[in-house]
N, C-alpha and C. Protein backbone atom coordinates (compact mmCIF):
# COMPACT_ATOMS: atom_id res chain seq x y z
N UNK A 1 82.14 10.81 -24.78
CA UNK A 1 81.34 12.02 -24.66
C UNK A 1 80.35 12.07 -25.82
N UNK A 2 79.01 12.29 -25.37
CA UNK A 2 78.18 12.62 -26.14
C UNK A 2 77.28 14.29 -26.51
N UNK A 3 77.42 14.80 -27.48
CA UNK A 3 76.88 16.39 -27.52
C UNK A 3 74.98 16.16 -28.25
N UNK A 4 74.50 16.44 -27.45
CA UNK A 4 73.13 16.52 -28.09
C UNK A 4 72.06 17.74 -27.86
N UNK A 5 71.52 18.25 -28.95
CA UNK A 5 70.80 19.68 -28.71
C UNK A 5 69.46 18.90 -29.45
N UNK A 6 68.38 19.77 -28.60
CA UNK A 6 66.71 19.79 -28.89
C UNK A 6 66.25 21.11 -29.23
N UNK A 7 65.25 21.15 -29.55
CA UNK A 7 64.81 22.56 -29.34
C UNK A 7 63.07 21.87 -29.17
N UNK A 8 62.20 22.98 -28.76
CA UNK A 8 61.05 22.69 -28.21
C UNK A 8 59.86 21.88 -29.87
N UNK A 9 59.40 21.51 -29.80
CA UNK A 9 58.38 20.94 -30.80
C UNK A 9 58.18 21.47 -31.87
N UNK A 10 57.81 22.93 -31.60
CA UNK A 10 57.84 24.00 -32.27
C UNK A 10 58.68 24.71 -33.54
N UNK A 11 59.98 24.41 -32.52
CA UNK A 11 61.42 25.05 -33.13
C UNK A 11 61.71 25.93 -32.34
N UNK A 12 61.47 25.83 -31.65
CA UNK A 12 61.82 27.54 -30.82
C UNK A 12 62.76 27.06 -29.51
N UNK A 13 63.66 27.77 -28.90
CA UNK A 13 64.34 27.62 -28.09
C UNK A 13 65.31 26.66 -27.84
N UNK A 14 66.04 26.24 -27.30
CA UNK A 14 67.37 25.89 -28.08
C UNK A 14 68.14 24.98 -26.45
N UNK A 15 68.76 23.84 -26.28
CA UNK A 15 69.04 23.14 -25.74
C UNK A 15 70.76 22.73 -25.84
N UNK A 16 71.70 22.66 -25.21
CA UNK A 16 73.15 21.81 -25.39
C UNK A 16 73.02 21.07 -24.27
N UNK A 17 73.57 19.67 -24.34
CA UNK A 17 73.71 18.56 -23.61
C UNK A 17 75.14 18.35 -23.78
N UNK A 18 75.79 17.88 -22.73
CA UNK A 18 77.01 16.96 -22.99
C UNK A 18 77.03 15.65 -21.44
N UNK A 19 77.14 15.23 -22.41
CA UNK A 19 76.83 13.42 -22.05
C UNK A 19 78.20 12.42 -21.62
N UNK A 20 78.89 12.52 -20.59
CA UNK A 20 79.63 11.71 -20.03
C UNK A 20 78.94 10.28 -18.97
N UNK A 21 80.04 9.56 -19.73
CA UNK A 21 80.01 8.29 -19.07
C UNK A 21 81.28 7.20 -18.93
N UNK A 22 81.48 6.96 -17.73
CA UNK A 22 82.38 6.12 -17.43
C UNK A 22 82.38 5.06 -16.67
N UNK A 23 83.32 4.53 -15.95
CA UNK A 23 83.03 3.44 -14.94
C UNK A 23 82.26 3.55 -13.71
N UNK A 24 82.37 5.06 -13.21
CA UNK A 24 82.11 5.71 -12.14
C UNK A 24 80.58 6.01 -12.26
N UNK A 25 79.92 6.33 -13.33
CA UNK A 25 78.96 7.01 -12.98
C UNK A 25 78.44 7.68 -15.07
N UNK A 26 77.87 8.19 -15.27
CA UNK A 26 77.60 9.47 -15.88
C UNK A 26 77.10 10.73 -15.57
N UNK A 27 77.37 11.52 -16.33
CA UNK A 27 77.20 13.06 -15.74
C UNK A 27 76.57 13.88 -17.37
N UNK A 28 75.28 14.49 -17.03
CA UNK A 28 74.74 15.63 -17.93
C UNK A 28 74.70 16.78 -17.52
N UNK A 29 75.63 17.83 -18.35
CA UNK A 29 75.91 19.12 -17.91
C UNK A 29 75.08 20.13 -19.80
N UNK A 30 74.16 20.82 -19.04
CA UNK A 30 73.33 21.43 -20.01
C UNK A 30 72.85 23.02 -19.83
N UNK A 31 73.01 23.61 -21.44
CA UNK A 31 72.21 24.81 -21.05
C UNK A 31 70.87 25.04 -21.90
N UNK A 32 69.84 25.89 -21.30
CA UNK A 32 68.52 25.86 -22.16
C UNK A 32 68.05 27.26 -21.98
N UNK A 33 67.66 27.58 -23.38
CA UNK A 33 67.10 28.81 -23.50
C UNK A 33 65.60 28.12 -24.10
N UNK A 34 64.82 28.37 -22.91
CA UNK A 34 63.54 27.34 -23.30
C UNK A 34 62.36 28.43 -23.29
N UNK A 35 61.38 27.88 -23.62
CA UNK A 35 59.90 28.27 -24.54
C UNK A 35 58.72 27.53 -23.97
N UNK A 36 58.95 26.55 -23.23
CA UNK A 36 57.93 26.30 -22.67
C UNK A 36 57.06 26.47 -21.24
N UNK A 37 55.97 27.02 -21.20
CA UNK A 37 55.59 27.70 -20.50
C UNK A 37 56.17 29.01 -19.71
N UNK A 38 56.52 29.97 -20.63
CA UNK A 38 56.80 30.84 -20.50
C UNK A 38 58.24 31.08 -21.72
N UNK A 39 59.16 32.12 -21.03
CA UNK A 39 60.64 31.67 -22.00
C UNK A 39 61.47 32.24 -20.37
N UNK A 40 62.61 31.15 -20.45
CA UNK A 40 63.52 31.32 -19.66
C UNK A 40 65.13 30.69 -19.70
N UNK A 41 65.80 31.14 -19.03
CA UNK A 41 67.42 30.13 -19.63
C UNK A 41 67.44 29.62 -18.22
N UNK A 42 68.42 28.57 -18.41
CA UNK A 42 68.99 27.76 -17.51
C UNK A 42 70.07 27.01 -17.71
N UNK A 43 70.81 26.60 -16.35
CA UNK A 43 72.08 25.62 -16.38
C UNK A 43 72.04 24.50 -15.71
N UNK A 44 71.95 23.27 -16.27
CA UNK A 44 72.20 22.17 -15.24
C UNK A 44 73.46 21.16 -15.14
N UNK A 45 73.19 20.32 -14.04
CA UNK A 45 74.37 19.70 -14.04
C UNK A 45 73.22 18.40 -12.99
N UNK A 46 73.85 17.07 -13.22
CA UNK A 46 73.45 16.10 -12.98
C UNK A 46 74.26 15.07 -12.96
N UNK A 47 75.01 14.57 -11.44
CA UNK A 47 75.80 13.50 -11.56
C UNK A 47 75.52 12.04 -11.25
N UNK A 48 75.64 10.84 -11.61
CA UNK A 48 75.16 9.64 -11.02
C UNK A 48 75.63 8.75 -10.63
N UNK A 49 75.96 8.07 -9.94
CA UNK A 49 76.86 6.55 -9.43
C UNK A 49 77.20 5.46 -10.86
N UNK A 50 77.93 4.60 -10.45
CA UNK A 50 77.73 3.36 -11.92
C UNK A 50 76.66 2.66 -12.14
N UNK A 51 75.69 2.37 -11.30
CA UNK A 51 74.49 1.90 -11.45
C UNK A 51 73.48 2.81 -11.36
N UNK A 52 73.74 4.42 -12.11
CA UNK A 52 72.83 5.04 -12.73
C UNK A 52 71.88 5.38 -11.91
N UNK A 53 72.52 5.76 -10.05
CA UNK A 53 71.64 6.33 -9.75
C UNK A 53 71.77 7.67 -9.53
N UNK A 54 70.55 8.45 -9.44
CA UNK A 54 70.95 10.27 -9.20
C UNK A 54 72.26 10.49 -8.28
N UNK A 55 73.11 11.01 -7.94
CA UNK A 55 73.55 11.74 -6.88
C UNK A 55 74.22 12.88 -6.44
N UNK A 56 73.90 13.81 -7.49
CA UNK A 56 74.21 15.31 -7.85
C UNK A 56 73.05 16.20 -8.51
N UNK A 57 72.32 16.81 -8.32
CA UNK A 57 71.74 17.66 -9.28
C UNK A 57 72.02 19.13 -8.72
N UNK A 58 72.39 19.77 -9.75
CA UNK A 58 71.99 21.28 -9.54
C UNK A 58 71.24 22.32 -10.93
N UNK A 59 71.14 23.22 -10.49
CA UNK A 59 69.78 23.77 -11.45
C UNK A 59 70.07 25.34 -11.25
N UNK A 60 70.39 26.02 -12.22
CA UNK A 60 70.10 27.56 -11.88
C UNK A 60 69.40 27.83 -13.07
N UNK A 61 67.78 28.74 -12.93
CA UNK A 61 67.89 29.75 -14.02
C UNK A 61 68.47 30.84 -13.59
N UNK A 62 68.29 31.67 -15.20
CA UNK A 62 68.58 32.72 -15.30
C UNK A 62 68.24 34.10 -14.49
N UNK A 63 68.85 34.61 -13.29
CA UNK A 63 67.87 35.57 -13.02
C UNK A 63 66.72 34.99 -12.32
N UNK A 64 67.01 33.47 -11.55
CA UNK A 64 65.86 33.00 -11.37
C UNK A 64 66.25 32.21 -9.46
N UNK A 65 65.38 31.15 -9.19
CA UNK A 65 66.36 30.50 -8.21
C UNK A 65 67.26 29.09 -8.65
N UNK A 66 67.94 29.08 -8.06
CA UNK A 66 68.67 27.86 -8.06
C UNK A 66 68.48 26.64 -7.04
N UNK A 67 69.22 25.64 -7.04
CA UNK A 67 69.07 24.30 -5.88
C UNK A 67 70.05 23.46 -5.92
N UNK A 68 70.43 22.93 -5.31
CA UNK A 68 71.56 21.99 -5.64
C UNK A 68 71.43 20.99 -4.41
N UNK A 69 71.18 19.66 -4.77
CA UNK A 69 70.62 18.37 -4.01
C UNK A 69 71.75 17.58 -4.30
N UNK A 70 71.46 16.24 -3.13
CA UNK A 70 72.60 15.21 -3.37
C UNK A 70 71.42 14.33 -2.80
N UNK A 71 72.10 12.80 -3.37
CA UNK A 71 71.14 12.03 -2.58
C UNK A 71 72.92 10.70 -2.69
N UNK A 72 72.24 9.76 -1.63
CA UNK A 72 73.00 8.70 -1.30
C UNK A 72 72.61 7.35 -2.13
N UNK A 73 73.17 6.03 -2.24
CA UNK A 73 72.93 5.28 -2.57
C UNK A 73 71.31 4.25 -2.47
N UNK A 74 70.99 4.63 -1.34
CA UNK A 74 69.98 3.89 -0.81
C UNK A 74 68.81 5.30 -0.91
N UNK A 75 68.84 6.62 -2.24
CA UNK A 75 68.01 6.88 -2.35
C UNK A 75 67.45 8.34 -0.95
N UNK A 76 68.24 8.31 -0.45
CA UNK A 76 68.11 9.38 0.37
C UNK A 76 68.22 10.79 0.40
N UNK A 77 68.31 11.97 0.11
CA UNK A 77 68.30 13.08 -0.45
C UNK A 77 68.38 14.41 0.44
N UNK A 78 69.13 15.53 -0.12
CA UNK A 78 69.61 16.24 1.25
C UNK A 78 69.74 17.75 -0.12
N UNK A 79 69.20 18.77 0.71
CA UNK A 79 68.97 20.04 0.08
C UNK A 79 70.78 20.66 0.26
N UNK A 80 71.26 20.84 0.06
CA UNK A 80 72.95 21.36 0.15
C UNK A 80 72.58 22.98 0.44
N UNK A 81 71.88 23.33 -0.34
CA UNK A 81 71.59 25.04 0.01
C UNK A 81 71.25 25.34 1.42
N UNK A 82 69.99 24.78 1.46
CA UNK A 82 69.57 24.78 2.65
C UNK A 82 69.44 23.87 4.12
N UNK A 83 70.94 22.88 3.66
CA UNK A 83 71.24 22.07 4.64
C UNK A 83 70.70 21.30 5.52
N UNK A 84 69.48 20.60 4.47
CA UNK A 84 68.26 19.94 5.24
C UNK A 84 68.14 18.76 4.51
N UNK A 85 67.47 17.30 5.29
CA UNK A 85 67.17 16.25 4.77
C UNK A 85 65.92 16.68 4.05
N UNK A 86 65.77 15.86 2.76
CA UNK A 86 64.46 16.38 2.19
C UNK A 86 63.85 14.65 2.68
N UNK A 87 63.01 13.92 3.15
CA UNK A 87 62.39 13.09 3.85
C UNK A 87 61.10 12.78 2.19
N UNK A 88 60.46 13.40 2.25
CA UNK A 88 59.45 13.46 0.65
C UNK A 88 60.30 12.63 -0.32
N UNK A 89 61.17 12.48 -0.17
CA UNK A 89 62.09 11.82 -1.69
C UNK A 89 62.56 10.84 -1.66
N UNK A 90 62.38 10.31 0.15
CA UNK A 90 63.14 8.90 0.49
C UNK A 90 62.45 7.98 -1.27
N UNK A 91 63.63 7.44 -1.52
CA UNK A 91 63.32 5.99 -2.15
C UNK A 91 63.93 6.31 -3.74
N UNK A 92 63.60 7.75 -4.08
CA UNK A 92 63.67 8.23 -5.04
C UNK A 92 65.08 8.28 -5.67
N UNK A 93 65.07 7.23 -7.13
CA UNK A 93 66.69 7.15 -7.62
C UNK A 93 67.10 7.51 -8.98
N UNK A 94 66.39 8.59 -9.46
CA UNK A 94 66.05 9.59 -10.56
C UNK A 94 65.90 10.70 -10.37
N UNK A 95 66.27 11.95 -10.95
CA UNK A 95 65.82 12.55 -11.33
C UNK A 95 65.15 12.88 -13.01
N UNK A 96 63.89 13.73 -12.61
CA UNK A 96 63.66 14.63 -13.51
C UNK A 96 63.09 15.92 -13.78
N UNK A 97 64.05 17.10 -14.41
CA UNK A 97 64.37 18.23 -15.01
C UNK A 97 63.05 18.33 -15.89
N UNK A 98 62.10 19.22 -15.90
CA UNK A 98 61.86 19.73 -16.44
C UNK A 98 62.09 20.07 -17.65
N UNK A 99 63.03 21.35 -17.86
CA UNK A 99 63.13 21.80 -18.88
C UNK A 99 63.91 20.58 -19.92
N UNK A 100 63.98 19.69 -19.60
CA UNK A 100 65.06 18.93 -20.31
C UNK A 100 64.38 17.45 -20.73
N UNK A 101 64.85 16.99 -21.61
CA UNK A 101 64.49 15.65 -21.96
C UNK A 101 65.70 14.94 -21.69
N UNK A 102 67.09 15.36 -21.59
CA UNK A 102 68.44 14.87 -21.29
C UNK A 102 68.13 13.65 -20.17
N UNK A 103 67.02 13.98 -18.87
CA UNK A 103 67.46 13.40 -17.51
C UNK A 103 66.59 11.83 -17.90
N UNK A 104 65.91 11.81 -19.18
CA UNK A 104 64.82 10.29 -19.27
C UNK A 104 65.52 9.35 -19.31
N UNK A 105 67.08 9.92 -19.86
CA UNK A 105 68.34 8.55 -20.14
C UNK A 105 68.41 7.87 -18.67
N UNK A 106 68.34 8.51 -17.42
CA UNK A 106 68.63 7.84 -16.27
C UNK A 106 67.67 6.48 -16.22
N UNK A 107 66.81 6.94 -15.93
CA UNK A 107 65.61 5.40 -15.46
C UNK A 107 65.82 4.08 -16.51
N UNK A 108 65.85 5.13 -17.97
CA UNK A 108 65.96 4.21 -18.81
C UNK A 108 67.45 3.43 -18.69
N UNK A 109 68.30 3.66 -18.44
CA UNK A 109 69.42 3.51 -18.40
C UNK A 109 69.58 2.54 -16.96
N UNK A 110 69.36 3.47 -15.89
CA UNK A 110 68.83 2.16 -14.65
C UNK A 110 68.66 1.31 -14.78
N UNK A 111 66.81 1.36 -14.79
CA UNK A 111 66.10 0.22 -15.05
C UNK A 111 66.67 -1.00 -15.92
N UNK A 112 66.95 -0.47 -17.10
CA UNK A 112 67.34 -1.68 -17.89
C UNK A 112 66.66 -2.27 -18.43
N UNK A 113 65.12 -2.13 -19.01
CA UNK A 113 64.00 -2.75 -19.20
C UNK A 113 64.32 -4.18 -20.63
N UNK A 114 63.33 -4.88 -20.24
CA UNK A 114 63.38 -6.12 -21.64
C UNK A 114 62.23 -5.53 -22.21
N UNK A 115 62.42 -6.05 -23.65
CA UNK A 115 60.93 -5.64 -24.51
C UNK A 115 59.77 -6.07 -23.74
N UNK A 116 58.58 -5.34 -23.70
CA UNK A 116 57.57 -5.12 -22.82
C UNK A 116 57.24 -5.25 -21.80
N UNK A 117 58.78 -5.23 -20.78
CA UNK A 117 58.76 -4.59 -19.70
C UNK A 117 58.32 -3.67 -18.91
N UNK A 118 57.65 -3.22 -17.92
CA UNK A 118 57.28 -1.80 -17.13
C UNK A 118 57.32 -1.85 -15.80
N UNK A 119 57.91 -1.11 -15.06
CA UNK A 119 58.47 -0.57 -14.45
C UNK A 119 57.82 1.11 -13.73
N UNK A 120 56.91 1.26 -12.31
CA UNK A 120 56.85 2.38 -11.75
C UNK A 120 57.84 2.58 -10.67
N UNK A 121 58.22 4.23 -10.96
CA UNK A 121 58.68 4.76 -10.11
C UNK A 121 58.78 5.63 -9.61
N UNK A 122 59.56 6.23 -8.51
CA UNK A 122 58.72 7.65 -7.97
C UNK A 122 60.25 8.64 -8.16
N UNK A 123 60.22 9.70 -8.64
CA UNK A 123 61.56 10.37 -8.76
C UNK A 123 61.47 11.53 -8.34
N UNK A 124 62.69 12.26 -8.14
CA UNK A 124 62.40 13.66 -7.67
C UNK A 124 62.18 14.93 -8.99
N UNK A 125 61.20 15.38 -9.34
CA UNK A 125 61.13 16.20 -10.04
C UNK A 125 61.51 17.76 -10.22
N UNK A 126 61.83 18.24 -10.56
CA UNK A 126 62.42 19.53 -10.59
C UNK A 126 61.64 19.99 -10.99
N UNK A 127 60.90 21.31 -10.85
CA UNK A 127 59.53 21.61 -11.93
C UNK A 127 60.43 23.16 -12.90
N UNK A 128 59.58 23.24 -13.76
CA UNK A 128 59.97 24.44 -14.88
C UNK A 128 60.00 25.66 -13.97
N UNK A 129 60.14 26.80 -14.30
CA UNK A 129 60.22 28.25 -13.74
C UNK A 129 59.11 28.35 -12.85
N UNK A 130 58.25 28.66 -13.89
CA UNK A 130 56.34 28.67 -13.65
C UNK A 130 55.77 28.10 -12.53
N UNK A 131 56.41 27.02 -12.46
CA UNK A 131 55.83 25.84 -11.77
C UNK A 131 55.97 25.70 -9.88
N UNK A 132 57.64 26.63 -9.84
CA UNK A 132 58.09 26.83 -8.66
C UNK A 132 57.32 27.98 -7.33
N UNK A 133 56.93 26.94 -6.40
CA UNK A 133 56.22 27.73 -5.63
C UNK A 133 56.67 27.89 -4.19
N UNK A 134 57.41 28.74 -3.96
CA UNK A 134 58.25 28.31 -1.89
C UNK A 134 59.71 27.98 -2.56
N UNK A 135 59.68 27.32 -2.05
CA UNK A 135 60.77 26.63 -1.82
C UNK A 135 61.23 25.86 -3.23
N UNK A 136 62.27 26.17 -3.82
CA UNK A 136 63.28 25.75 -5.48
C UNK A 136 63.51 24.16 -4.74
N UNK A 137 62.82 23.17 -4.79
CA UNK A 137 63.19 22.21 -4.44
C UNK A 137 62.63 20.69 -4.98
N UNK A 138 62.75 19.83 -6.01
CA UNK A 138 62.02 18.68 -5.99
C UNK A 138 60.94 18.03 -5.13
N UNK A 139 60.09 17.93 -6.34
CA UNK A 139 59.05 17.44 -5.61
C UNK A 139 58.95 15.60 -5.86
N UNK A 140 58.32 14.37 -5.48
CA UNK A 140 58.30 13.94 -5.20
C UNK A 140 56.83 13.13 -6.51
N UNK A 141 57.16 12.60 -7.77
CA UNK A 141 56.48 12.15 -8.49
C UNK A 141 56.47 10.64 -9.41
N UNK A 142 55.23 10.52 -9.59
CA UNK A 142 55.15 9.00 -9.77
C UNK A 142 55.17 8.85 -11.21
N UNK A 143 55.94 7.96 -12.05
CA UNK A 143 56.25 7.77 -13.34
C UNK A 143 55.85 6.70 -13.60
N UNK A 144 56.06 5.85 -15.40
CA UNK A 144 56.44 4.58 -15.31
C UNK A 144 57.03 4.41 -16.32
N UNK A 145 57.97 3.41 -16.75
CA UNK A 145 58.44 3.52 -17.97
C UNK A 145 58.17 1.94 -18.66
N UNK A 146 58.34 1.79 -19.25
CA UNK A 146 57.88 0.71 -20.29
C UNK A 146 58.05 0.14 -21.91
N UNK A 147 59.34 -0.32 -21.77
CA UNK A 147 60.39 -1.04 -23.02
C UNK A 147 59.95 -0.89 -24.12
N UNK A 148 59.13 -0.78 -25.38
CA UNK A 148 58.67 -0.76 -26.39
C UNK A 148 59.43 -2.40 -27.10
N UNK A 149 60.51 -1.29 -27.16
CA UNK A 149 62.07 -1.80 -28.37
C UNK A 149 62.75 -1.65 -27.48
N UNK A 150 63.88 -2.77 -26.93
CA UNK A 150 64.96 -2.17 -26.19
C UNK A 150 65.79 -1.37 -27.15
N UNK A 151 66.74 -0.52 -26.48
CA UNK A 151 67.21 0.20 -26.90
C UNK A 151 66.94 1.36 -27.84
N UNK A 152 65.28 1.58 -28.37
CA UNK A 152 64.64 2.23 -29.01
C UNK A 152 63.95 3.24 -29.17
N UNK A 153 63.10 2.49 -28.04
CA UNK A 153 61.74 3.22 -27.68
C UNK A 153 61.08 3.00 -26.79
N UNK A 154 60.91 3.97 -25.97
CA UNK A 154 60.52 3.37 -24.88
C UNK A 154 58.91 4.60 -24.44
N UNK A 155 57.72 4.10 -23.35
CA UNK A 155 56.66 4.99 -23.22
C UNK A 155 56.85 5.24 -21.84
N UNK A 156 57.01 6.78 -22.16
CA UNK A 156 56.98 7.38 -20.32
C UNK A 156 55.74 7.93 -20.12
N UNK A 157 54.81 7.53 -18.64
CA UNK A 157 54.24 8.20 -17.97
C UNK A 157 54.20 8.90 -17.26
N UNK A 158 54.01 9.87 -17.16
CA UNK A 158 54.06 10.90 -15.98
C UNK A 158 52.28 10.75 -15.36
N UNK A 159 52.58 9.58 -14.38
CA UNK A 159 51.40 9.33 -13.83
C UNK A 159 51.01 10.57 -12.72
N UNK A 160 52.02 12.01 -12.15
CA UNK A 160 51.16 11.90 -11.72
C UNK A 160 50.87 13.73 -12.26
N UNK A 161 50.76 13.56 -13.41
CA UNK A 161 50.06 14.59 -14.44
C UNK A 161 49.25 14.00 -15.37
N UNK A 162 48.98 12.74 -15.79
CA UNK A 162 48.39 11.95 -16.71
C UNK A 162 48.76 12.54 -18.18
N UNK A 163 49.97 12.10 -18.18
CA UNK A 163 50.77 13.06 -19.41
C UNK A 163 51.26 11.28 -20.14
N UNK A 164 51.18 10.94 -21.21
CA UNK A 164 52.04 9.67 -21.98
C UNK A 164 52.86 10.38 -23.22
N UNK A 165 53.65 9.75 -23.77
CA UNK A 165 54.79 9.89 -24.48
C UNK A 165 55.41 8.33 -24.88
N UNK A 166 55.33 8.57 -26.45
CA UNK A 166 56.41 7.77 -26.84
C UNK A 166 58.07 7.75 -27.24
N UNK A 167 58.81 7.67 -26.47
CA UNK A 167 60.08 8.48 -26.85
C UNK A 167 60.72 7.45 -27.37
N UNK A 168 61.80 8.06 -28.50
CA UNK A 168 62.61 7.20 -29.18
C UNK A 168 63.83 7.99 -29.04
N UNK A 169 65.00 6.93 -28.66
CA UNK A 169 66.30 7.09 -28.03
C UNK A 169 67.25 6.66 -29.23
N UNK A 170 68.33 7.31 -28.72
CA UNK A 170 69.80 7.14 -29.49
C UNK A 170 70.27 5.97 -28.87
N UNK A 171 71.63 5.58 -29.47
CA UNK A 171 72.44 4.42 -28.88
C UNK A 171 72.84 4.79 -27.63
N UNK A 172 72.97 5.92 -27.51
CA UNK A 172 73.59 6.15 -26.55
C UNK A 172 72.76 6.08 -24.93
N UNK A 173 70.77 6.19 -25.44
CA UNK A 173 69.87 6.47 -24.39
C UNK A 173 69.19 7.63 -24.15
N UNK A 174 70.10 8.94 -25.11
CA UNK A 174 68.96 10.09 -25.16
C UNK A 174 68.26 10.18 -25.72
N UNK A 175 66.67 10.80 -25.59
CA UNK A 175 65.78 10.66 -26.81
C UNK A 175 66.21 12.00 -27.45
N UNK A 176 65.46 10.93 -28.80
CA UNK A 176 65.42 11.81 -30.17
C UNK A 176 64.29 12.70 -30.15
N UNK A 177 63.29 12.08 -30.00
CA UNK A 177 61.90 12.66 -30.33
C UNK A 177 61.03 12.57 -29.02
N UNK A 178 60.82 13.56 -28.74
CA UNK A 178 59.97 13.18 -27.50
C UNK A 178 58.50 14.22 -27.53
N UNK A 179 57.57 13.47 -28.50
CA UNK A 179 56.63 14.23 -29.01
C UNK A 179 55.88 14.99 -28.14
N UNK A 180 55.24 15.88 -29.03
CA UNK A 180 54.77 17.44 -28.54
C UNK A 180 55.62 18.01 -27.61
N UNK A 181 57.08 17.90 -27.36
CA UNK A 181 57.27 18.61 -25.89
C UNK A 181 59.00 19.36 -26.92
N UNK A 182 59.67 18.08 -27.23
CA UNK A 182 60.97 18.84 -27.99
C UNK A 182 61.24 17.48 -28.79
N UNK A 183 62.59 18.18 -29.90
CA UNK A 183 62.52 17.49 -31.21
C UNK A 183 64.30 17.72 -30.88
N UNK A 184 64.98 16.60 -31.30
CA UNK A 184 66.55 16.59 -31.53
C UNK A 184 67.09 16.96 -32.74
N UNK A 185 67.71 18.31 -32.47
CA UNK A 185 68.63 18.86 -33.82
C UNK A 185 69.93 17.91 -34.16
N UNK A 186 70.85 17.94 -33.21
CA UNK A 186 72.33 16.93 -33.26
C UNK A 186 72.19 15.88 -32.16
């Protein structure tokens, strides 16, 4: 078990992670009282197969909506709330959370990259509070990631916001620093 807290760039707002991993799979179960773009709390939970792929997410804010998805091995994905195939996500074997820097360990962790390796992919995104429009449901976005240092550092794109980042990770795969967005207290 791993315990890791962020708070936003700033200092403001406040993050707990706990980080399981076993033969089966790993699992990040988190709460956030967050600051960015807007202020709001939340709870997540995120489970994955042994080869690190998504196949649990759920998401409540505070006072807010919730979602709770599953997807299958081969990447397939199914709304549990609303008891529907989500079809937009075929392929997709990541998630990523918003409010969280916790979920970057997956791809990185997936993938498996060698030093200057890269790697696009398309994952299901969860968007922040703000962001949610209809329907509390992942949307369908194009990334890439790209080895620096194994085990170090690695550069995420969020190709399809034209957003870059250099993040630097623990042993374990969570980042430490994931500039301008949040900073690791423990």
């Amino acid at each position: 078990m791993t315990v890791a807290r962020w708070h936003d760039w700033e200092g403001q707002g406040l993050e707990h992670c706990v980080c399981l991993e076993n033969g089966d799979g790993l699992s990040l179960e988190g709460v956030v009282a967050g600051t960015r773009h807007g202020t709001y709390g939340g709870h997540y939970f995120v489970r994955t197969d042994a080869a690190f792929r998504t196949r649990e997410v759920r998401l409540e804010y505070v006072d807010g909506p919730s979602l709770h998805v599953e997807a299958d091995e081969h990447g397939n994905w199914r709304d549990i709330i609303g008891n529907r195939s989500l079809p937009t996500l075929d392929g997709c074997f990541d998630v990523d959370i918003g409010i969280t820097p916790a979920t970057n360990t997956l791809p990185i962790k997936r993938l498996n990259l060698r030093d200057e390796e890269r790697r696009e992919i398309a994952v299901a995104y969860v968007p922040l509070p703000d962001q949610v429009a209809g329907d509390f449901l992942p949307q369908r976005a194009e990334q890439r990631y790209t080895c620096i240092t194994r085990g170090h550092r690695y550069r995420y794109e969020g190709l399809f916001r034209g957003f870059t980042a250099d993040l630097v990770i623990d042993d374990f795969g969570l980042v430490l620093d994931y500039p301008d967005t949040f900073r690791r207290v423990l």
